[in-house]
PDB file of N, CA and C in Angstrom:
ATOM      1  N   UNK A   1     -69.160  29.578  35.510  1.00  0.00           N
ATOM      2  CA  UNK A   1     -68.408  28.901  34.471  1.00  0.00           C
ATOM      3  C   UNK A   1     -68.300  29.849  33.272  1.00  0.00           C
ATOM      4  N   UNK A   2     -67.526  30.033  32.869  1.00  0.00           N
ATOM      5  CA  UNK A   2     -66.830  31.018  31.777  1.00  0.00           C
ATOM      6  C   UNK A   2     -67.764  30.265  30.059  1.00  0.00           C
ATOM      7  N   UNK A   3     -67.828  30.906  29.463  1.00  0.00           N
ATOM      8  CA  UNK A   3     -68.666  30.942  28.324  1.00  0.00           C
ATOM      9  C   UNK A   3     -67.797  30.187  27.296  1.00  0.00           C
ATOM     10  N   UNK A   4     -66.550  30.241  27.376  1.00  0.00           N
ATOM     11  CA  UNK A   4     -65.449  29.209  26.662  1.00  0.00           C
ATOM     12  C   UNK A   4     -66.056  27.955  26.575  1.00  0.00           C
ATOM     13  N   UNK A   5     -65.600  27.627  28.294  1.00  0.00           N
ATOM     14  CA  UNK A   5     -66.264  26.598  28.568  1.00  0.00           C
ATOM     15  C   UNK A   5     -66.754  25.425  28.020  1.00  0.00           C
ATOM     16  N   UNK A   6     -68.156  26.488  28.274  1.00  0.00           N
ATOM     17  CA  UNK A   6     -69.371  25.519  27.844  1.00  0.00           C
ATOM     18  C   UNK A   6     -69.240  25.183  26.455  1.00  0.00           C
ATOM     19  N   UNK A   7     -69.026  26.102  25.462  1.00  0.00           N
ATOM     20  CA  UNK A   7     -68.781  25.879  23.985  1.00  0.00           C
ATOM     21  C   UNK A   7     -67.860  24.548  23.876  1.00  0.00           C
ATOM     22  N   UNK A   8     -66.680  24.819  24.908  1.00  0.00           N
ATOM     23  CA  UNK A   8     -66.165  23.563  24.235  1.00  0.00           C
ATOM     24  C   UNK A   8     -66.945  21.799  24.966  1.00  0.00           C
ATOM     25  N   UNK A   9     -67.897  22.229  25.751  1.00  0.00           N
ATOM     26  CA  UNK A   9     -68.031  20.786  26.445  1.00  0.00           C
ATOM     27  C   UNK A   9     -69.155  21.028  25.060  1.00  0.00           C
ATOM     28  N   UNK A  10     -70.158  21.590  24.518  1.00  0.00           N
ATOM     29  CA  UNK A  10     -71.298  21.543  23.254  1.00  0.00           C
ATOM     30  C   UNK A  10     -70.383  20.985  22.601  1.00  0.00           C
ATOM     31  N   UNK A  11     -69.144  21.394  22.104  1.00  0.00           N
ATOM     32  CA  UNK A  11     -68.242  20.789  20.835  1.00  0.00           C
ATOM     33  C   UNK A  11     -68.185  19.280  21.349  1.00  0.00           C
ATOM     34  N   UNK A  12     -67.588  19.102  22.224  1.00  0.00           N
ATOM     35  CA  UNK A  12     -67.429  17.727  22.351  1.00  0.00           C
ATOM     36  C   UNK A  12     -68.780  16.257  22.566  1.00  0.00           C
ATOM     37  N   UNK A  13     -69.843  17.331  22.571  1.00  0.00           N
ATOM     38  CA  UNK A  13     -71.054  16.264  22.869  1.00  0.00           C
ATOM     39  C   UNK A  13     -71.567  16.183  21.146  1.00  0.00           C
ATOM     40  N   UNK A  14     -71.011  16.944  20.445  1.00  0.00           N
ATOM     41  CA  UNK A  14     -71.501  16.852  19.030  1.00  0.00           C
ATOM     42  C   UNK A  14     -70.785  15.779  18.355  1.00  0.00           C
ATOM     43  N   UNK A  15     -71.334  14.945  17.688  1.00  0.00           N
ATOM     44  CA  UNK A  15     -70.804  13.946  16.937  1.00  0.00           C
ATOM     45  C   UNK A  15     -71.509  13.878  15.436  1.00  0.00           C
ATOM     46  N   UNK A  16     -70.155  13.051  14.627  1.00  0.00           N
ATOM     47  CA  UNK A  16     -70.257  13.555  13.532  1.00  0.00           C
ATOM     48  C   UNK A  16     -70.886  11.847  13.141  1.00  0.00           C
ATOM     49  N   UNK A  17     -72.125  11.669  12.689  1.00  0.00           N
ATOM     50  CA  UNK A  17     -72.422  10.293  12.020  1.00  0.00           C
ATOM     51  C   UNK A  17     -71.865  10.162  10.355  1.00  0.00           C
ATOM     52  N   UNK A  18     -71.088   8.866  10.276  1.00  0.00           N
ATOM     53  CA  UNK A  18     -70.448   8.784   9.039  1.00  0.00           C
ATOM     54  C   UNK A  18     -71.191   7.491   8.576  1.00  0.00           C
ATOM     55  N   UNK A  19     -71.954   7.594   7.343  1.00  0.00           N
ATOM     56  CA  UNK A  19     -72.581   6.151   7.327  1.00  0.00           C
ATOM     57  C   UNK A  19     -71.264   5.508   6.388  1.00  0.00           C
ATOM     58  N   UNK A  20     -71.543   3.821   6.471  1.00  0.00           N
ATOM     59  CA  UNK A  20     -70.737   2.978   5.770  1.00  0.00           C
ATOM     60  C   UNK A  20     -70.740   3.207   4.002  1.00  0.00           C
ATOM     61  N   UNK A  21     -71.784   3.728   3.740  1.00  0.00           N
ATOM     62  CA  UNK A  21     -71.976   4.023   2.310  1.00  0.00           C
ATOM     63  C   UNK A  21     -71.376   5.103   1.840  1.00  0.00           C
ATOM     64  N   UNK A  22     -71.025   5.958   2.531  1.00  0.00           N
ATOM     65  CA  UNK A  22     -70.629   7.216   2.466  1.00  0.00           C
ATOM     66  C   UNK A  22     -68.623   6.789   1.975  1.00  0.00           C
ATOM     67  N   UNK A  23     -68.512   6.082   3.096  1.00  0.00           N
ATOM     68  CA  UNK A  23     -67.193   5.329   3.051  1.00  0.00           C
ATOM     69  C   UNK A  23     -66.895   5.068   1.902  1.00  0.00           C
ATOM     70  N   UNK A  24     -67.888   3.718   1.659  1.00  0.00           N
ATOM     71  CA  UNK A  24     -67.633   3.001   0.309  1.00  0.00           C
ATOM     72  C   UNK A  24     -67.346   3.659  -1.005  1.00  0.00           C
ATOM     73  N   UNK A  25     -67.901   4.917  -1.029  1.00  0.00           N
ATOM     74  CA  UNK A  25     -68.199   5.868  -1.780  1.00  0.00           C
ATOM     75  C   UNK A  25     -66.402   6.360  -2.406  1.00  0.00           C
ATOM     76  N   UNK A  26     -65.952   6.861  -0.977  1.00  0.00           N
ATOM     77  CA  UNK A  26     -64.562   7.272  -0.629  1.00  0.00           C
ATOM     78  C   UNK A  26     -63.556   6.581  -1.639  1.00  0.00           C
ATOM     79  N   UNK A  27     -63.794   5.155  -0.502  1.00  0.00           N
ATOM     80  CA  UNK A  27     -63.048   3.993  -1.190  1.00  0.00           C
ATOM     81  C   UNK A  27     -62.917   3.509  -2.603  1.00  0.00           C
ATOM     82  N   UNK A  28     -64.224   3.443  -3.141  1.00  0.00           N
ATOM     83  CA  UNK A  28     -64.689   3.847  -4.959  1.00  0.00           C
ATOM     84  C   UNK A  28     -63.787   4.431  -5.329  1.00  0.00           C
ATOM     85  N   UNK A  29     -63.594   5.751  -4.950  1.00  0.00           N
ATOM     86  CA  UNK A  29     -62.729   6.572  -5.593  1.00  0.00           C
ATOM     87  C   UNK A  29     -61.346   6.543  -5.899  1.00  0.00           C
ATOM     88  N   UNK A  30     -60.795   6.024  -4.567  1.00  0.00           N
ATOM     89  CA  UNK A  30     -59.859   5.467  -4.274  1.00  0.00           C
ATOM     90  C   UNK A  30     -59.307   4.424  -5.539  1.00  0.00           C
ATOM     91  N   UNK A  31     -60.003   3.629  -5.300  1.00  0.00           N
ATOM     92  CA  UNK A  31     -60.223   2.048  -6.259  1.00  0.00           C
ATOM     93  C   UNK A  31     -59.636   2.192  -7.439  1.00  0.00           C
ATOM     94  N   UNK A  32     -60.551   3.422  -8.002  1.00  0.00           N
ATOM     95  CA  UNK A  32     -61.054   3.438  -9.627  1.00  0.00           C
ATOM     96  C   UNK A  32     -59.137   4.720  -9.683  1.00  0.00           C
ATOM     97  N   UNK A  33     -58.946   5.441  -9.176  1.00  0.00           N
ATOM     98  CA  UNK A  33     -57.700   6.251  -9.028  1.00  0.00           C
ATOM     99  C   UNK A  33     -56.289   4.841  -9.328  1.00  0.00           C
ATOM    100  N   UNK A  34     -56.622   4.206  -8.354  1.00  0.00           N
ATOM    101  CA  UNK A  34     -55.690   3.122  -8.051  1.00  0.00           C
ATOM    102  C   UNK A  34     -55.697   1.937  -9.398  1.00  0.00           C
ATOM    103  N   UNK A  35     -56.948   2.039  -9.824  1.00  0.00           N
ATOM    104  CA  UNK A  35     -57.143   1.371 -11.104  1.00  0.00           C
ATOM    105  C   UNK A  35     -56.016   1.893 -12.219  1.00  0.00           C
ATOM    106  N   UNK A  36     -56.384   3.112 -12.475  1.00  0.00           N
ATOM    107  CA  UNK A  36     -56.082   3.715 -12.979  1.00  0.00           C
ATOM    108  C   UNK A  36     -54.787   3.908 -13.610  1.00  0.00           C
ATOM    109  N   UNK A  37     -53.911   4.196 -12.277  1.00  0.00           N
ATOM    110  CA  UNK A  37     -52.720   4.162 -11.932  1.00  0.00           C
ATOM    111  C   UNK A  37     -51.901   2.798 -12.602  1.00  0.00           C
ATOM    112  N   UNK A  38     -52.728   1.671 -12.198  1.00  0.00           N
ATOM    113  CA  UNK A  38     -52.137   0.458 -12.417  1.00  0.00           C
ATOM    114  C   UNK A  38     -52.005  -0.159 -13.861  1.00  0.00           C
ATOM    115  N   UNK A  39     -52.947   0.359 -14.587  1.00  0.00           N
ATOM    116  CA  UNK A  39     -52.891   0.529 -15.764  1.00  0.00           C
ATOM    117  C   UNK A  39     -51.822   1.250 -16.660  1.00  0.00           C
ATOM    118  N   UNK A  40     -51.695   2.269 -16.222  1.00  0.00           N
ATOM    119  CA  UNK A  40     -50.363   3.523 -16.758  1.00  0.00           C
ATOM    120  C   UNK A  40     -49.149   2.695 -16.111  1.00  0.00           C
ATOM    121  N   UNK A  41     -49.139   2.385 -15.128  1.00  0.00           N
ATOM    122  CA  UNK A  41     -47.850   1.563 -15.010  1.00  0.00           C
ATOM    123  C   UNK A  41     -47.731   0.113 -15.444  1.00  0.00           C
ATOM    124  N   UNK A  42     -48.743  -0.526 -15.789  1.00  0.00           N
ATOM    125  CA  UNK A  42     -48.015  -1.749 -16.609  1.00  0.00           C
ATOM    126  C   UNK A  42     -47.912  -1.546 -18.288  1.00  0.00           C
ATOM    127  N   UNK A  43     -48.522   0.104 -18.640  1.00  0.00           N
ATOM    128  CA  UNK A  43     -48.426  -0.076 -20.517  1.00  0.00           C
ATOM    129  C   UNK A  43     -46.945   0.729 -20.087  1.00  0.00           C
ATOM    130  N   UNK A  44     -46.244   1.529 -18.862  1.00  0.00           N
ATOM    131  CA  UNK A  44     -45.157   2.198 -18.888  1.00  0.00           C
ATOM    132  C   UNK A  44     -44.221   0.995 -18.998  1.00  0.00           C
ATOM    133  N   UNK A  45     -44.248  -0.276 -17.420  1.00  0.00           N
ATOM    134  CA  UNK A  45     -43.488  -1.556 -17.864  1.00  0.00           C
ATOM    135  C   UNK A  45     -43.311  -2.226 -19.601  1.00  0.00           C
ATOM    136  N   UNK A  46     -44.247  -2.350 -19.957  1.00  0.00           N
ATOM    137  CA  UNK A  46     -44.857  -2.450 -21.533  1.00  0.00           C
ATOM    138  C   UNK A  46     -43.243  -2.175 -22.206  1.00  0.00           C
ATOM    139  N   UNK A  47     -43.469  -0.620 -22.497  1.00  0.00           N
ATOM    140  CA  UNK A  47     -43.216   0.499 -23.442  1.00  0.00           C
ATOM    141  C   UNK A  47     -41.466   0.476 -23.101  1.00  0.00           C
ATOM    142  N   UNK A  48     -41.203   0.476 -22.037  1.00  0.00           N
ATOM    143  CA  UNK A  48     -39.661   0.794 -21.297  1.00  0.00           C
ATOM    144  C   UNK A  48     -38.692  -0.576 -21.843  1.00  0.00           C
ATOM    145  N   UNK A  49     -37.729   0.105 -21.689  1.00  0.00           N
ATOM    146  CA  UNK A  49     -36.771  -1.382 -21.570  1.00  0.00           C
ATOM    147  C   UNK A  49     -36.758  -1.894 -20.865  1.00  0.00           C
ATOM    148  N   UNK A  50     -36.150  -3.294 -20.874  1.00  0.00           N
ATOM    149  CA  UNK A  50     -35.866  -3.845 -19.328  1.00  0.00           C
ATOM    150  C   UNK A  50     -34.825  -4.125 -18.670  1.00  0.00           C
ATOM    151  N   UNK A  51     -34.844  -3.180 -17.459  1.00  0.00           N
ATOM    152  CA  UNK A  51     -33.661  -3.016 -16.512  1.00  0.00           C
ATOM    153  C   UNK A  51     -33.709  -3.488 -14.898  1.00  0.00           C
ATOM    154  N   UNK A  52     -33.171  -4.301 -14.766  1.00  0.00           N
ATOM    155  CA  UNK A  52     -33.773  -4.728 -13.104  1.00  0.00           C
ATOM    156  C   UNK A  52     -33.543  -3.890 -12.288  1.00  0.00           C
ATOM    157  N   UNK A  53     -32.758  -2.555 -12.600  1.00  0.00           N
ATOM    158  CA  UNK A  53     -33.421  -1.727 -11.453  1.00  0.00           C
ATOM    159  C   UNK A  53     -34.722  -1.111 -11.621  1.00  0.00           C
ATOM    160  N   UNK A  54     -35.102  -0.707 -13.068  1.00  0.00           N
ATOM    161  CA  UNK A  54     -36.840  -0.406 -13.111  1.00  0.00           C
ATOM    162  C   UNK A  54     -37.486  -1.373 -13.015  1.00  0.00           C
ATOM    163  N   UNK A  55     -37.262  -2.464 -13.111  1.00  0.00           N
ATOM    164  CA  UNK A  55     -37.941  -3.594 -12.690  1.00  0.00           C
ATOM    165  C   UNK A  55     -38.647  -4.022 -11.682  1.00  0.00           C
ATOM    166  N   UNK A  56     -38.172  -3.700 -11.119  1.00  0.00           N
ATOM    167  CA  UNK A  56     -38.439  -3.594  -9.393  1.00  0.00           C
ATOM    168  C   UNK A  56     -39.226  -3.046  -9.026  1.00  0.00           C
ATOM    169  N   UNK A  57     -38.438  -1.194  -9.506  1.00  0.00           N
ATOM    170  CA  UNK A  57     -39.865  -0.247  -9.209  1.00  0.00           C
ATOM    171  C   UNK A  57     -40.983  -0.737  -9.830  1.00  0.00           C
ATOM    172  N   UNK A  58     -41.018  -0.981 -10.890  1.00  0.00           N
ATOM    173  CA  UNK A  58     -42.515  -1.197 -11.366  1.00  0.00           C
ATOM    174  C   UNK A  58     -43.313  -2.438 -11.025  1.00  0.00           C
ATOM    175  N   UNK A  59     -42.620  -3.274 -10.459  1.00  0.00           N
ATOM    176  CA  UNK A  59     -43.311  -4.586  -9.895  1.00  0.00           C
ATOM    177  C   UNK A  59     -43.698  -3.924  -8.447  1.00  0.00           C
ATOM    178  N   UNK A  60     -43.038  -3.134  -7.771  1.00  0.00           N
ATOM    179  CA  UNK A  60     -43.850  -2.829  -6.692  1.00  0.00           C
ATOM    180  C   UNK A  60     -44.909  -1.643  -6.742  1.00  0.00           C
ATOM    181  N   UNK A  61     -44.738  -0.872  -7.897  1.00  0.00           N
ATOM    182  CA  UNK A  61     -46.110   0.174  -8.156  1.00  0.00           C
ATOM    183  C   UNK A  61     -46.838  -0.483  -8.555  1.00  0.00           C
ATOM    184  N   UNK A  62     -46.541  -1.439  -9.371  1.00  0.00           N
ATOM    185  CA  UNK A  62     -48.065  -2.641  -9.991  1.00  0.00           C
ATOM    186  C   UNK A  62     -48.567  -3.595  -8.730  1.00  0.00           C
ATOM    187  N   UNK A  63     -47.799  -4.342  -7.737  1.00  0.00           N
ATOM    188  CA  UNK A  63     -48.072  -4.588  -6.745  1.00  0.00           C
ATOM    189  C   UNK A  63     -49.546  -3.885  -5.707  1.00  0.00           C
ATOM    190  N   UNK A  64     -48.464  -2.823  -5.310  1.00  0.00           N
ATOM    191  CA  UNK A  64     -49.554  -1.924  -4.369  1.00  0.00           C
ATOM    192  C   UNK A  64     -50.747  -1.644  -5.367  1.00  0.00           C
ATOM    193  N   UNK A  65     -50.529  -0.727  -6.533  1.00  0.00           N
ATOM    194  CA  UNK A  65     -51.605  -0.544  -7.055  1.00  0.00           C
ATOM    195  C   UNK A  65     -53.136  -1.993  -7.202  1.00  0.00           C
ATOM    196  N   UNK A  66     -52.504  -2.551  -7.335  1.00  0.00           N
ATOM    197  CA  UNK A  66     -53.096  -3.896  -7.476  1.00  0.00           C
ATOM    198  C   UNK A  66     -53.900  -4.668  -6.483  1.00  0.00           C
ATOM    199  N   UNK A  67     -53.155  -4.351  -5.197  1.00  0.00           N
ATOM    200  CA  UNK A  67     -53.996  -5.128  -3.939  1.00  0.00           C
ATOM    201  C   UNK A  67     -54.661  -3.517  -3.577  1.00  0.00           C
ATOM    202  N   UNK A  68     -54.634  -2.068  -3.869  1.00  0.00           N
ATOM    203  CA  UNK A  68     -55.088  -1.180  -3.574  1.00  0.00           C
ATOM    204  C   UNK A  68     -56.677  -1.332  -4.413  1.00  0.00           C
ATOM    205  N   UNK A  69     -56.857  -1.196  -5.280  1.00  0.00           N
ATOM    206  CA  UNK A  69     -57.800  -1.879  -6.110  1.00  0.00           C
ATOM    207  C   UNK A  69     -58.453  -3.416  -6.130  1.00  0.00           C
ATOM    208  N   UNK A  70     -58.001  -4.090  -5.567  1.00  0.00           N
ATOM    209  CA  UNK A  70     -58.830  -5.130  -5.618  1.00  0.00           C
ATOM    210  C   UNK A  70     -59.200  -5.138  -4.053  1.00  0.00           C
ATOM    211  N   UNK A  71     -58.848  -4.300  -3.381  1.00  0.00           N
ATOM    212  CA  UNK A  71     -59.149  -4.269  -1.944  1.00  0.00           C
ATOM    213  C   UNK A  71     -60.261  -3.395  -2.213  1.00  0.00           C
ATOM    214  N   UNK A  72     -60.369  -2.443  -2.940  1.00  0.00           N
ATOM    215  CA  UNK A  72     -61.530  -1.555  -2.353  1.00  0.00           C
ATOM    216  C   UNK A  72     -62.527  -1.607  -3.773  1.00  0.00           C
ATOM    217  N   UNK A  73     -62.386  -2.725  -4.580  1.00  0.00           N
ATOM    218  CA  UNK A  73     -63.663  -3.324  -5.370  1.00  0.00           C
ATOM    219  C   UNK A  73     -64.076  -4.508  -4.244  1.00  0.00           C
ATOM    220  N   UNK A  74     -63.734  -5.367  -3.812  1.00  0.00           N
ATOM    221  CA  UNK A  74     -64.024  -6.284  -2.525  1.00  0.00           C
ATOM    222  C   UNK A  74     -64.776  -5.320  -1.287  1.00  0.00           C
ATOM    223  N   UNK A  75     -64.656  -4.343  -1.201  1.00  0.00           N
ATOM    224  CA  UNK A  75     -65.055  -3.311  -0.181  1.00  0.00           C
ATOM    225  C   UNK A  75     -66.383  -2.458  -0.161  1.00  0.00           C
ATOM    226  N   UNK A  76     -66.412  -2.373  -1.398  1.00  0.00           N
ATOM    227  CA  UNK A  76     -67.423  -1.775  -2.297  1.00  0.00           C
ATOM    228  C   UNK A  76     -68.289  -2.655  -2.456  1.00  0.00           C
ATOM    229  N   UNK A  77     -68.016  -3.790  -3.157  1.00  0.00           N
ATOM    230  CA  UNK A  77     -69.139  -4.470  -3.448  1.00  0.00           C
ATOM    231  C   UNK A  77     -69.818  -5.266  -1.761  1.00  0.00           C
ATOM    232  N   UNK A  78     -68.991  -5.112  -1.030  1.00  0.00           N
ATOM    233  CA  UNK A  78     -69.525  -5.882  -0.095  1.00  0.00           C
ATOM    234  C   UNK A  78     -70.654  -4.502   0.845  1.00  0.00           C
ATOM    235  N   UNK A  79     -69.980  -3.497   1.003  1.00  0.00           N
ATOM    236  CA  UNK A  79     -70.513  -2.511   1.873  1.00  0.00           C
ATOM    237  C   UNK A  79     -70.856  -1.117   0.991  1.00  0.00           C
ATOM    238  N   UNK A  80     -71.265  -1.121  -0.300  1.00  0.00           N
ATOM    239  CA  UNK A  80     -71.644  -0.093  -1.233  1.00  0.00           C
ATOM    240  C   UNK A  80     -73.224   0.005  -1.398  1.00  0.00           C
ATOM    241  N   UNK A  81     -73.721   1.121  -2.075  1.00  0.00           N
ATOM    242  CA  UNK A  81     -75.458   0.929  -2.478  1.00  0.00           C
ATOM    243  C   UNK A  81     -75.712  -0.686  -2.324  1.00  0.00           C
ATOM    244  N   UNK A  82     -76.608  -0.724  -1.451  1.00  0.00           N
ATOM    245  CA  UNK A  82     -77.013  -1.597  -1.055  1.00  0.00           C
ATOM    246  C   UNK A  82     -78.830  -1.880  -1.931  1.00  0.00           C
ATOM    247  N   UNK A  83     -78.835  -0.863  -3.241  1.00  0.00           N
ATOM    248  CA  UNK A  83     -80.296  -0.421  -3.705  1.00  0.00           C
ATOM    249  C   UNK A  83     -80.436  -1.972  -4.417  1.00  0.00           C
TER     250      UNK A  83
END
């Protein structure tokens, strides 16, 4: 058996353990980004005139941003430091 091979059957018996906290961690980041975001776009709605074609856009960046963030504070708190 050729030396390739074997390297690749070692590669494939190696696995990578990802704990759930590690995740949550991810997701945090995510969250607090998405927070973030959602904020700058409702003082931008705020500040702008109002035009129902920006209207729109910004009801659906406040949207996503919105269930993006409250999805991964729900996520966090359920599967985060558990200390």
């Amino acid at each position: 058996m050729s030396s390739g091979r074997r390297m690749h059957e070692e590669n494939r018996n190696r696995r990578v353990d990802i704990d759930l906290e590690e995740v949550a961690h991810f997701v945090n980041y995510i969250s607090i980004c998405s927070g973030a975001l959602l904020i700058v776009s409702i003082i931008a709605f705020l500040l702008t005139g109002s035009r129902p074609e920006t209207n729109v856009i910004y009801f659906m960046v406040i949207g996503i941003n919105a269930v993006a963030f409250i999805a991964g504070r729900i996520f966090n708190k359920k599967y985060g430091d558990k200390e």
